[in-house]
PDB file of N, CA and C in Angstrom:
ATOM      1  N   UNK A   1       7.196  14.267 -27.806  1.00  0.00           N
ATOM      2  CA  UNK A   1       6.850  14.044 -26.418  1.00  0.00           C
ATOM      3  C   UNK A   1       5.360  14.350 -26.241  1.00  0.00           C
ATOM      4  N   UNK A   2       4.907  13.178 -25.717  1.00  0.00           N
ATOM      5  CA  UNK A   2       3.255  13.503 -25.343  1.00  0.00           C
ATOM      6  C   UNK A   2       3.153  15.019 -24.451  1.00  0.00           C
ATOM      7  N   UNK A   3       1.757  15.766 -25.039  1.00  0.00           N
ATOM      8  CA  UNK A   3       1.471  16.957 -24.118  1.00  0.00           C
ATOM      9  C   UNK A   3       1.506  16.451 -22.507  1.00  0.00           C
ATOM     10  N   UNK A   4       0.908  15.186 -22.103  1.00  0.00           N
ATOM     11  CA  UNK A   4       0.614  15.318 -20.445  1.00  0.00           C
ATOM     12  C   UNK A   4       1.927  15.225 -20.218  1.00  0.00           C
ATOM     13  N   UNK A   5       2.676  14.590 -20.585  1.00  0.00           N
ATOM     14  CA  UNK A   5       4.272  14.512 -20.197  1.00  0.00           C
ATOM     15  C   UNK A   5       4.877  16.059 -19.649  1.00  0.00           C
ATOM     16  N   UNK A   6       5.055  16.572 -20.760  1.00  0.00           N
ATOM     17  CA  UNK A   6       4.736  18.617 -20.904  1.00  0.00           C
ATOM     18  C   UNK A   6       4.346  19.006 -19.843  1.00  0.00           C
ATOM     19  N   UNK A   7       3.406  18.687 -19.801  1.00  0.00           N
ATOM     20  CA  UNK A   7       2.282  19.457 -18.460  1.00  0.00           C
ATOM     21  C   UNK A   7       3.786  18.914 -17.096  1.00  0.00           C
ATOM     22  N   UNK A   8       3.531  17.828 -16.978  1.00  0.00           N
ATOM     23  CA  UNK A   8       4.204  16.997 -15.238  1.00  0.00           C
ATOM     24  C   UNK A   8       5.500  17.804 -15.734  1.00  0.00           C
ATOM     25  N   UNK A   9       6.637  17.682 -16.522  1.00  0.00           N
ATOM     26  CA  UNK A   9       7.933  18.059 -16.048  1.00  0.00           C
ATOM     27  C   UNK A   9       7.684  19.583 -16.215  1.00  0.00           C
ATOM     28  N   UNK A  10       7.152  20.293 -16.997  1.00  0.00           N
ATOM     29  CA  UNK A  10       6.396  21.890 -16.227  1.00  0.00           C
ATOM     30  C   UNK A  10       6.380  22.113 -14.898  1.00  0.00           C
ATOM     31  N   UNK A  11       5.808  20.856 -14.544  1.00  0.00           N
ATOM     32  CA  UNK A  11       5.201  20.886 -12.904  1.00  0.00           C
ATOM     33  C   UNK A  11       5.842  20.663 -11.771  1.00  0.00           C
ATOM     34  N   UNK A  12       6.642  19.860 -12.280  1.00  0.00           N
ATOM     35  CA  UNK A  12       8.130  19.482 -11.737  1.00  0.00           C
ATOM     36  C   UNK A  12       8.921  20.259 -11.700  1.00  0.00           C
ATOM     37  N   UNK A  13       9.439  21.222 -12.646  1.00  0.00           N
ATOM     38  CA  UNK A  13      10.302  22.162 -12.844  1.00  0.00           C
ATOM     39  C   UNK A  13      10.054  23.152 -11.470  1.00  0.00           C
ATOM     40  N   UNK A  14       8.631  23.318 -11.941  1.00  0.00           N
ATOM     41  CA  UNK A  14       8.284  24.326 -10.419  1.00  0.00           C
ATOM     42  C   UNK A  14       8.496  24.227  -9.284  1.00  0.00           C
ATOM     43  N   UNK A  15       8.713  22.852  -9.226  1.00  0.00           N
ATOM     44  CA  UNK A  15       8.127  22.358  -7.879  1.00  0.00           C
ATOM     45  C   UNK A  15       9.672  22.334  -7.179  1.00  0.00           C
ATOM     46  N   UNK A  16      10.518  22.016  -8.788  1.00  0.00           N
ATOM     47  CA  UNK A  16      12.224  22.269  -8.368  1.00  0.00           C
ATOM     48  C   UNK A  16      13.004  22.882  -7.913  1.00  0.00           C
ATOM     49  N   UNK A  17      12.014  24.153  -8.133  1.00  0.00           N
ATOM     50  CA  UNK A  17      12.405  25.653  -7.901  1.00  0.00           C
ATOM     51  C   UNK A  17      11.672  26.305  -6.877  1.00  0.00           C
ATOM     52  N   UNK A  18      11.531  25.920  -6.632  1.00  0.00           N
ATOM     53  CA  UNK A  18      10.495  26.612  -4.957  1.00  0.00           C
ATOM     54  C   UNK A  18      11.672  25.558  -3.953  1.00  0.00           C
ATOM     55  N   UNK A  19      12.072  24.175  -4.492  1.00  0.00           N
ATOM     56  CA  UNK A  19      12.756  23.519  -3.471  1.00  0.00           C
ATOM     57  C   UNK A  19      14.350  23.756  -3.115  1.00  0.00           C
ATOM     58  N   UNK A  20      14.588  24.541  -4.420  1.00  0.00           N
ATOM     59  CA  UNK A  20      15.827  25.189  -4.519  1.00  0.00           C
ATOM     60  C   UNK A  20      16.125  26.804  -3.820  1.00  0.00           C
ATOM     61  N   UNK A  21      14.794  27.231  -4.353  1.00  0.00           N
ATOM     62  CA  UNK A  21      14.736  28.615  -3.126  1.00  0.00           C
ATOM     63  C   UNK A  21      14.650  28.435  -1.549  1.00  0.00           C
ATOM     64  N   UNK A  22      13.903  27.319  -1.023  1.00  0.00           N
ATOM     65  CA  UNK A  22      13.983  26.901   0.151  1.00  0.00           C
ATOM     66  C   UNK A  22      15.033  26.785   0.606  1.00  0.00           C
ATOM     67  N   UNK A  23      15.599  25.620  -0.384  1.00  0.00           N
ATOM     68  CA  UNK A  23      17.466  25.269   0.659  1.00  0.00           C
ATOM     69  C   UNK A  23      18.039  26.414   0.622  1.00  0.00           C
ATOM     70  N   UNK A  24      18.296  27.323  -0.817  1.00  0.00           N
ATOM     71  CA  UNK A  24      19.119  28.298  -0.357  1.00  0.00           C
ATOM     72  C   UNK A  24      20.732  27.570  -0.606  1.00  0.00           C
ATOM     73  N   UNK A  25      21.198  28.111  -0.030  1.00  0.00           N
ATOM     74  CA  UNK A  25      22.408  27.493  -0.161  1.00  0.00           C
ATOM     75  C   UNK A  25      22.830  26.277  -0.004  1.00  0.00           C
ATOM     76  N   UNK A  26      22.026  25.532   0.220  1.00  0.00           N
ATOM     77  CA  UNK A  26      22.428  23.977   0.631  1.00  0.00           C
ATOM     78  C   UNK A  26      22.024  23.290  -0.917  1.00  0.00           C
ATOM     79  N   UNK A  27      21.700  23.916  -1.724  1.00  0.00           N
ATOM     80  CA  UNK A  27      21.205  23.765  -2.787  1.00  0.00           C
ATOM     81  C   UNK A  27      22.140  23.787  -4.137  1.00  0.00           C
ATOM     82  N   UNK A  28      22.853  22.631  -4.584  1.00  0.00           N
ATOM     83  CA  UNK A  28      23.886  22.787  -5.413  1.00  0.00           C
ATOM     84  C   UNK A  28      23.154  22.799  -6.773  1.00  0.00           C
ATOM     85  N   UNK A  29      23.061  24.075  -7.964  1.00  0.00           N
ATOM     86  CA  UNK A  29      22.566  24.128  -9.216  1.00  0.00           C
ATOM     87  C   UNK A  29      23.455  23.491 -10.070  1.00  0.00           C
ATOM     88  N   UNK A  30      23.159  21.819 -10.868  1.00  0.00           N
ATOM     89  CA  UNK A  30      23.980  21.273 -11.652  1.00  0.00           C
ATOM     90  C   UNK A  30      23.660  21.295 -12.722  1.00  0.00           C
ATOM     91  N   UNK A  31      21.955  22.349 -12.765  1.00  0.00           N
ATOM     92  CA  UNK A  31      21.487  22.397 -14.081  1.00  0.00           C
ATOM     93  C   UNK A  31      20.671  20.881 -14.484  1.00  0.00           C
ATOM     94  N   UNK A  32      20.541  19.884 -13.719  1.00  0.00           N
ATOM     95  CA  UNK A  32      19.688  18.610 -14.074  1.00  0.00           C
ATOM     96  C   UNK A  32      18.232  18.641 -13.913  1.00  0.00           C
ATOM     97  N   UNK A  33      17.590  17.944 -14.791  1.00  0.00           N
ATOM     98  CA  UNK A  33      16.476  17.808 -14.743  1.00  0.00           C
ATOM     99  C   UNK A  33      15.978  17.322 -13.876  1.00  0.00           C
ATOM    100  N   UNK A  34      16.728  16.080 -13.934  1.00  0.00           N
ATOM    101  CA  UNK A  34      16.259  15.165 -12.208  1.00  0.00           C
ATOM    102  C   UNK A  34      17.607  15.097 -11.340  1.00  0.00           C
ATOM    103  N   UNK A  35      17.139  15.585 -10.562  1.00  0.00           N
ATOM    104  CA  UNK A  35      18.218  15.553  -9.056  1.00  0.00           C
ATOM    105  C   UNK A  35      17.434  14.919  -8.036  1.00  0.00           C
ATOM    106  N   UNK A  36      18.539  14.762  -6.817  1.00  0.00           N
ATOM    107  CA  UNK A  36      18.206  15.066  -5.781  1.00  0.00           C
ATOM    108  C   UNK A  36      17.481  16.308  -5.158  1.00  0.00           C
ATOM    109  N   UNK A  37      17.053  16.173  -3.852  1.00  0.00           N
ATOM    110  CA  UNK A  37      16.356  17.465  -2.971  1.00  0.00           C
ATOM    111  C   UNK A  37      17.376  18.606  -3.421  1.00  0.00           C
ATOM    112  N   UNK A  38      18.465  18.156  -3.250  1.00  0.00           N
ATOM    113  CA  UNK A  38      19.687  19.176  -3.165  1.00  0.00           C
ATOM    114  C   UNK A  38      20.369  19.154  -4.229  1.00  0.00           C
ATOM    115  N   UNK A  39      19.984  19.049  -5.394  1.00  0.00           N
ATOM    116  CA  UNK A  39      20.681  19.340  -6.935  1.00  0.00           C
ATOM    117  C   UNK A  39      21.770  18.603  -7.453  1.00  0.00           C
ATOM    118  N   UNK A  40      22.142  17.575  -6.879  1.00  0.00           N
ATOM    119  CA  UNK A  40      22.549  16.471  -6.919  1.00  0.00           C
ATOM    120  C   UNK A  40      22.460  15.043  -7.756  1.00  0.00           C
ATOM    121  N   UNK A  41      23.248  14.684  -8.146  1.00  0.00           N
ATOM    122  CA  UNK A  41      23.027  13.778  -9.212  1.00  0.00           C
ATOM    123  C   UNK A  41      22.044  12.449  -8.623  1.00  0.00           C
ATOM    124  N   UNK A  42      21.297  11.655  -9.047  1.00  0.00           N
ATOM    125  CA  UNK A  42      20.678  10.882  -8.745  1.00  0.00           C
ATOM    126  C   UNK A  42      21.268   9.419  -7.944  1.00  0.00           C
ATOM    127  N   UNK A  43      21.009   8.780  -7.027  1.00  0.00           N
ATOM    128  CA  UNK A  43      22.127   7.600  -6.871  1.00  0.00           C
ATOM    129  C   UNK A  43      21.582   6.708  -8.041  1.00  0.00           C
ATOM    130  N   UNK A  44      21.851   5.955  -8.464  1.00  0.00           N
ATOM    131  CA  UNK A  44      21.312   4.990  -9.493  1.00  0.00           C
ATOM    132  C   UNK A  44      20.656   3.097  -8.418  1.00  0.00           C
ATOM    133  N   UNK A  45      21.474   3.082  -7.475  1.00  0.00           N
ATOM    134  CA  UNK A  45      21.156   2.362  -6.836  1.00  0.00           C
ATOM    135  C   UNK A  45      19.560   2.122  -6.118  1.00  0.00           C
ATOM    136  N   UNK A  46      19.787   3.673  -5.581  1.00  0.00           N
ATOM    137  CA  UNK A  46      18.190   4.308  -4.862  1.00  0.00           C
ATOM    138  C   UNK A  46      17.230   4.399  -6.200  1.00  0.00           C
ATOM    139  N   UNK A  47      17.770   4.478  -7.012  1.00  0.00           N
ATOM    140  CA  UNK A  47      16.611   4.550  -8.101  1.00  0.00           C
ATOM    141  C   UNK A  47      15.859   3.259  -8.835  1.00  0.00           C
ATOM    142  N   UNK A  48      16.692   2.287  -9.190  1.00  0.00           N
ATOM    143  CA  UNK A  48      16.774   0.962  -9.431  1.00  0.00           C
ATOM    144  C   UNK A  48      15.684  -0.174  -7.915  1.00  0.00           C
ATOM    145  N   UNK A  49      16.048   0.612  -6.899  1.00  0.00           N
ATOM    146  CA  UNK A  49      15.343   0.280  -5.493  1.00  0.00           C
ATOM    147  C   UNK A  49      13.896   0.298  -5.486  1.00  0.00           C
ATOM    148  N   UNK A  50      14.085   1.696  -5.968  1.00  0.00           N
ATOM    149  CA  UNK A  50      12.410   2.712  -5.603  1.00  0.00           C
ATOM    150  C   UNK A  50      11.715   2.036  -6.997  1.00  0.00           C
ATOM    151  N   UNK A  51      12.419   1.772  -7.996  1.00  0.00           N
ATOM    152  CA  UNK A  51      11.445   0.993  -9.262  1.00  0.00           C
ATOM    153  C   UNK A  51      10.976  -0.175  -8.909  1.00  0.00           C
ATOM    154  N   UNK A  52      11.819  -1.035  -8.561  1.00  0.00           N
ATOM    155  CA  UNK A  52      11.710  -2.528  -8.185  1.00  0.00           C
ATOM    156  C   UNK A  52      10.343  -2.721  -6.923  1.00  0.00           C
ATOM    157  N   UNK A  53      10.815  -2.002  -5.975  1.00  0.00           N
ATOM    158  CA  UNK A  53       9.006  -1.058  -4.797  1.00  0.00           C
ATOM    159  C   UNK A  53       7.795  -1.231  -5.574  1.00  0.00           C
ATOM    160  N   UNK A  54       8.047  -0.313  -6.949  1.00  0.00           N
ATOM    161  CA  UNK A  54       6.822  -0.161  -7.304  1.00  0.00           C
ATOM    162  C   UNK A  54       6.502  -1.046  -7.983  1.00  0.00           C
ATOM    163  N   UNK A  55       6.968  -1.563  -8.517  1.00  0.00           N
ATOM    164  CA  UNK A  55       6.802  -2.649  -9.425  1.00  0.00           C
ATOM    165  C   UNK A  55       6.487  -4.134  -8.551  1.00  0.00           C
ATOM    166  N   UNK A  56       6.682  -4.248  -7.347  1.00  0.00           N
ATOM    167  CA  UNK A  56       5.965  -5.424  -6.224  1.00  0.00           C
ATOM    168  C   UNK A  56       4.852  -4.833  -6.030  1.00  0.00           C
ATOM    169  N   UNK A  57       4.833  -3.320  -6.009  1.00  0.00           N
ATOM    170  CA  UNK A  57       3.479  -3.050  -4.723  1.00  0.00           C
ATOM    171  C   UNK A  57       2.169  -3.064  -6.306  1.00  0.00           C
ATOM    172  N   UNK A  58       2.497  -3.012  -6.801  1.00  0.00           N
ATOM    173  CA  UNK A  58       1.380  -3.422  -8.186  1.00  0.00           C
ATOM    174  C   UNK A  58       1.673  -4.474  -8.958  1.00  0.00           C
ATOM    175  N   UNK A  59       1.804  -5.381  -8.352  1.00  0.00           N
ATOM    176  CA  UNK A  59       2.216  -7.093  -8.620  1.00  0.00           C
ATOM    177  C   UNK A  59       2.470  -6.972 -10.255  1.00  0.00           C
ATOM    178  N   UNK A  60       3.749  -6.366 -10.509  1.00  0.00           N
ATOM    179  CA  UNK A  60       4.109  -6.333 -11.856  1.00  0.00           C
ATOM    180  C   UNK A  60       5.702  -6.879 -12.001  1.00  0.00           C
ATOM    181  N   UNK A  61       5.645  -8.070 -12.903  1.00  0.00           N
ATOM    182  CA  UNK A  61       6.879  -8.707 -13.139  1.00  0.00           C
ATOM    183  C   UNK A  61       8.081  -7.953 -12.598  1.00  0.00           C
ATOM    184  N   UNK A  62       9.031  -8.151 -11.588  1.00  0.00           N
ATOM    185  CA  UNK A  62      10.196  -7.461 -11.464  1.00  0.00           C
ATOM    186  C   UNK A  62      11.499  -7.017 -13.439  1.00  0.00           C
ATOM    187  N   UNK A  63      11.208  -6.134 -13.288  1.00  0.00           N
ATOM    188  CA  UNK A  63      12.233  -6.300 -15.308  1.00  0.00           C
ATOM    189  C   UNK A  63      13.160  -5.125 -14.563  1.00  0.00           C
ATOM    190  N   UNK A  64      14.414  -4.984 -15.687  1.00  0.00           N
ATOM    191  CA  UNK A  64      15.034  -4.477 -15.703  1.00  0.00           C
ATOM    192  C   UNK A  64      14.691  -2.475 -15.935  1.00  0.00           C
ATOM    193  N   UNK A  65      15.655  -1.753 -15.002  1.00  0.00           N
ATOM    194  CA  UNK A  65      14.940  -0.062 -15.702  1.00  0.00           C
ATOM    195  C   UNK A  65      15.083   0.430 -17.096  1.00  0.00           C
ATOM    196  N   UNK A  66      16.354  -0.381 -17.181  1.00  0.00           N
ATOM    197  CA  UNK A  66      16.323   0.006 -18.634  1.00  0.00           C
ATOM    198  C   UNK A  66      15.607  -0.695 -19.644  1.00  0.00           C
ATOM    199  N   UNK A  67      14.431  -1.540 -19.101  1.00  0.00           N
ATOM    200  CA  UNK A  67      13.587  -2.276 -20.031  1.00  0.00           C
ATOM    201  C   UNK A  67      12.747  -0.960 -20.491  1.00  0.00           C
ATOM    202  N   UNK A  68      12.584  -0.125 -19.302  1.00  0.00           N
ATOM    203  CA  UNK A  68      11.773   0.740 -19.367  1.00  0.00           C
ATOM    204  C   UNK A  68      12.075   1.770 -20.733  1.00  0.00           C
ATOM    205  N   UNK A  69      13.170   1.598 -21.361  1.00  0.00           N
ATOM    206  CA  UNK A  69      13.208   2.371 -22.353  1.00  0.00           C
ATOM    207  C   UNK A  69      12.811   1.703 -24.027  1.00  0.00           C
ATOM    208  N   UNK A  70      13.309   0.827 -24.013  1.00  0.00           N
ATOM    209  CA  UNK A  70      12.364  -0.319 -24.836  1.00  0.00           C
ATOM    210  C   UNK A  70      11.198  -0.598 -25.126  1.00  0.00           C
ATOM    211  N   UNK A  71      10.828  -0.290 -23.787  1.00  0.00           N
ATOM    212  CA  UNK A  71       9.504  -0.363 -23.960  1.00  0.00           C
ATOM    213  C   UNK A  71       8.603   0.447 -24.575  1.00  0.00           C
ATOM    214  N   UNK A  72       9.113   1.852 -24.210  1.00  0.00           N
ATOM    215  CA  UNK A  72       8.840   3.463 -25.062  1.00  0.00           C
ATOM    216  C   UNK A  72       9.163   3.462 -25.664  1.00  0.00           C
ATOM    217  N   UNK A  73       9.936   2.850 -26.754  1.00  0.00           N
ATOM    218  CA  UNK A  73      10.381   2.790 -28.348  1.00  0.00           C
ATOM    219  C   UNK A  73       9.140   1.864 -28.647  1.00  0.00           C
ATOM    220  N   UNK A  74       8.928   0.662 -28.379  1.00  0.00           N
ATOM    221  CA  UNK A  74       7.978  -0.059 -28.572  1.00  0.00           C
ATOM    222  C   UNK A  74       6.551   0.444 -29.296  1.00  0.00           C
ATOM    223  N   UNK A  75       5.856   1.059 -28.006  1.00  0.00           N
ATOM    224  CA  UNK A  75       5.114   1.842 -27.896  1.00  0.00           C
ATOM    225  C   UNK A  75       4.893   3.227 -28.869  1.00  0.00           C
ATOM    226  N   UNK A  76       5.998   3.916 -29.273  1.00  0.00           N
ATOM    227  CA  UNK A  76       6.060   4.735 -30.230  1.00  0.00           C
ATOM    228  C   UNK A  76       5.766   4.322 -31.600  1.00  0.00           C
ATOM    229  N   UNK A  77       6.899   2.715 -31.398  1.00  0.00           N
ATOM    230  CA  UNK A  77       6.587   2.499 -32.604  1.00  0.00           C
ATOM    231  C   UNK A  77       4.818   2.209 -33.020  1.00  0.00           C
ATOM    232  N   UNK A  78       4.608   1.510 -32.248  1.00  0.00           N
ATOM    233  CA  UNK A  78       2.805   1.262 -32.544  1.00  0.00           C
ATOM    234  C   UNK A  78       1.900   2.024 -32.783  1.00  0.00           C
ATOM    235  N   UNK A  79       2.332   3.763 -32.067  1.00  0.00           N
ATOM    236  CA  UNK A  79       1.825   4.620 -32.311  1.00  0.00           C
ATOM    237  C   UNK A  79       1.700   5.728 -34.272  1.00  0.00           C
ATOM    238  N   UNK A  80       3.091   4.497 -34.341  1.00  0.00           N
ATOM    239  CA  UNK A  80       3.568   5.138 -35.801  1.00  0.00           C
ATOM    240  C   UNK A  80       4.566   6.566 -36.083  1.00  0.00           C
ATOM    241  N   UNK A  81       5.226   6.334 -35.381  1.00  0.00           N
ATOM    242  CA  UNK A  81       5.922   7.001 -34.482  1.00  0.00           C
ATOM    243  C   UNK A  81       7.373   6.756 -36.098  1.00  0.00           C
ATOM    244  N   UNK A  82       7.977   7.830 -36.412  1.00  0.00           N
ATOM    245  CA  UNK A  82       8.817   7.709 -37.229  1.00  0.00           C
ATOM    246  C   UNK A  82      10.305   7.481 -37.083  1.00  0.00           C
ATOM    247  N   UNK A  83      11.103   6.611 -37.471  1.00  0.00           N
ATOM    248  CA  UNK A  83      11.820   5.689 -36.491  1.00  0.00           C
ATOM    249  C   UNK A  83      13.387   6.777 -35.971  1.00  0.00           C
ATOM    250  N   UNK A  84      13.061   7.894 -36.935  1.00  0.00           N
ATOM    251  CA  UNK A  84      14.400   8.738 -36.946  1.00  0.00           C
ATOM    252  C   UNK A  84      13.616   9.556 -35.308  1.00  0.00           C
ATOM    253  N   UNK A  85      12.357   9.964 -35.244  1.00  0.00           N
ATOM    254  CA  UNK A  85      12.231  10.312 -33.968  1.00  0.00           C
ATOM    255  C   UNK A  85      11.972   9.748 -32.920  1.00  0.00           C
ATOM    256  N   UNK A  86      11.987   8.631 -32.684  1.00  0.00           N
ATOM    257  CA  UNK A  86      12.395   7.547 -31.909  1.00  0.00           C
ATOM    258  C   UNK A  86      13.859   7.391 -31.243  1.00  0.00           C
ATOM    259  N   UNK A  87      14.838   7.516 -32.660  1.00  0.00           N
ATOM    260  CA  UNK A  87      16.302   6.907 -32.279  1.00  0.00           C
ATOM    261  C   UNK A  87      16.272   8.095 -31.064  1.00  0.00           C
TER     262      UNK A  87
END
């Protein structure tokens, strides 16, 4: 995993946890990396939504999310990236 990557979900983590001390109890711990505000599993719908957003508002081909993982194998590979740490 790239260091800046490191750095943001670091940053994130924090940012998870200050939002989890806030709610307080409204705050369900499922232990996920990515949740909701409220610790909650992600909708996949709202997520698939909010990609497709960004991907108009920077006039970039509408593709699939899970292209998005393909694409980071891709990319690894070019980097020379060894294919067992890839899988």
């Amino acid at each position: 995993m790239p260091d800046f990557l490191i750095t943001i979900l670091k940053k994130y983590k924090k940012e998870q946890l200050q939002n989890r001390l806030q709610l307080a109890n409204k705050y369900t711990n499922n232990n996920l990396v990515f949740c909701d505000e409220y610790g909650n599993y992600l909708n996949r719908d709202k997520i698939v939504y909010q990609f497709k957003n960004v991907l108009k508002e920077n006039n970039i081909k509408i593709r699939k999310f899970h292209d998005l993982r393909h694409t980071y194998a891709t990319r690894l590979f070019e980097l020379n990236e060894k294919a067992r740490t890839v899988q």
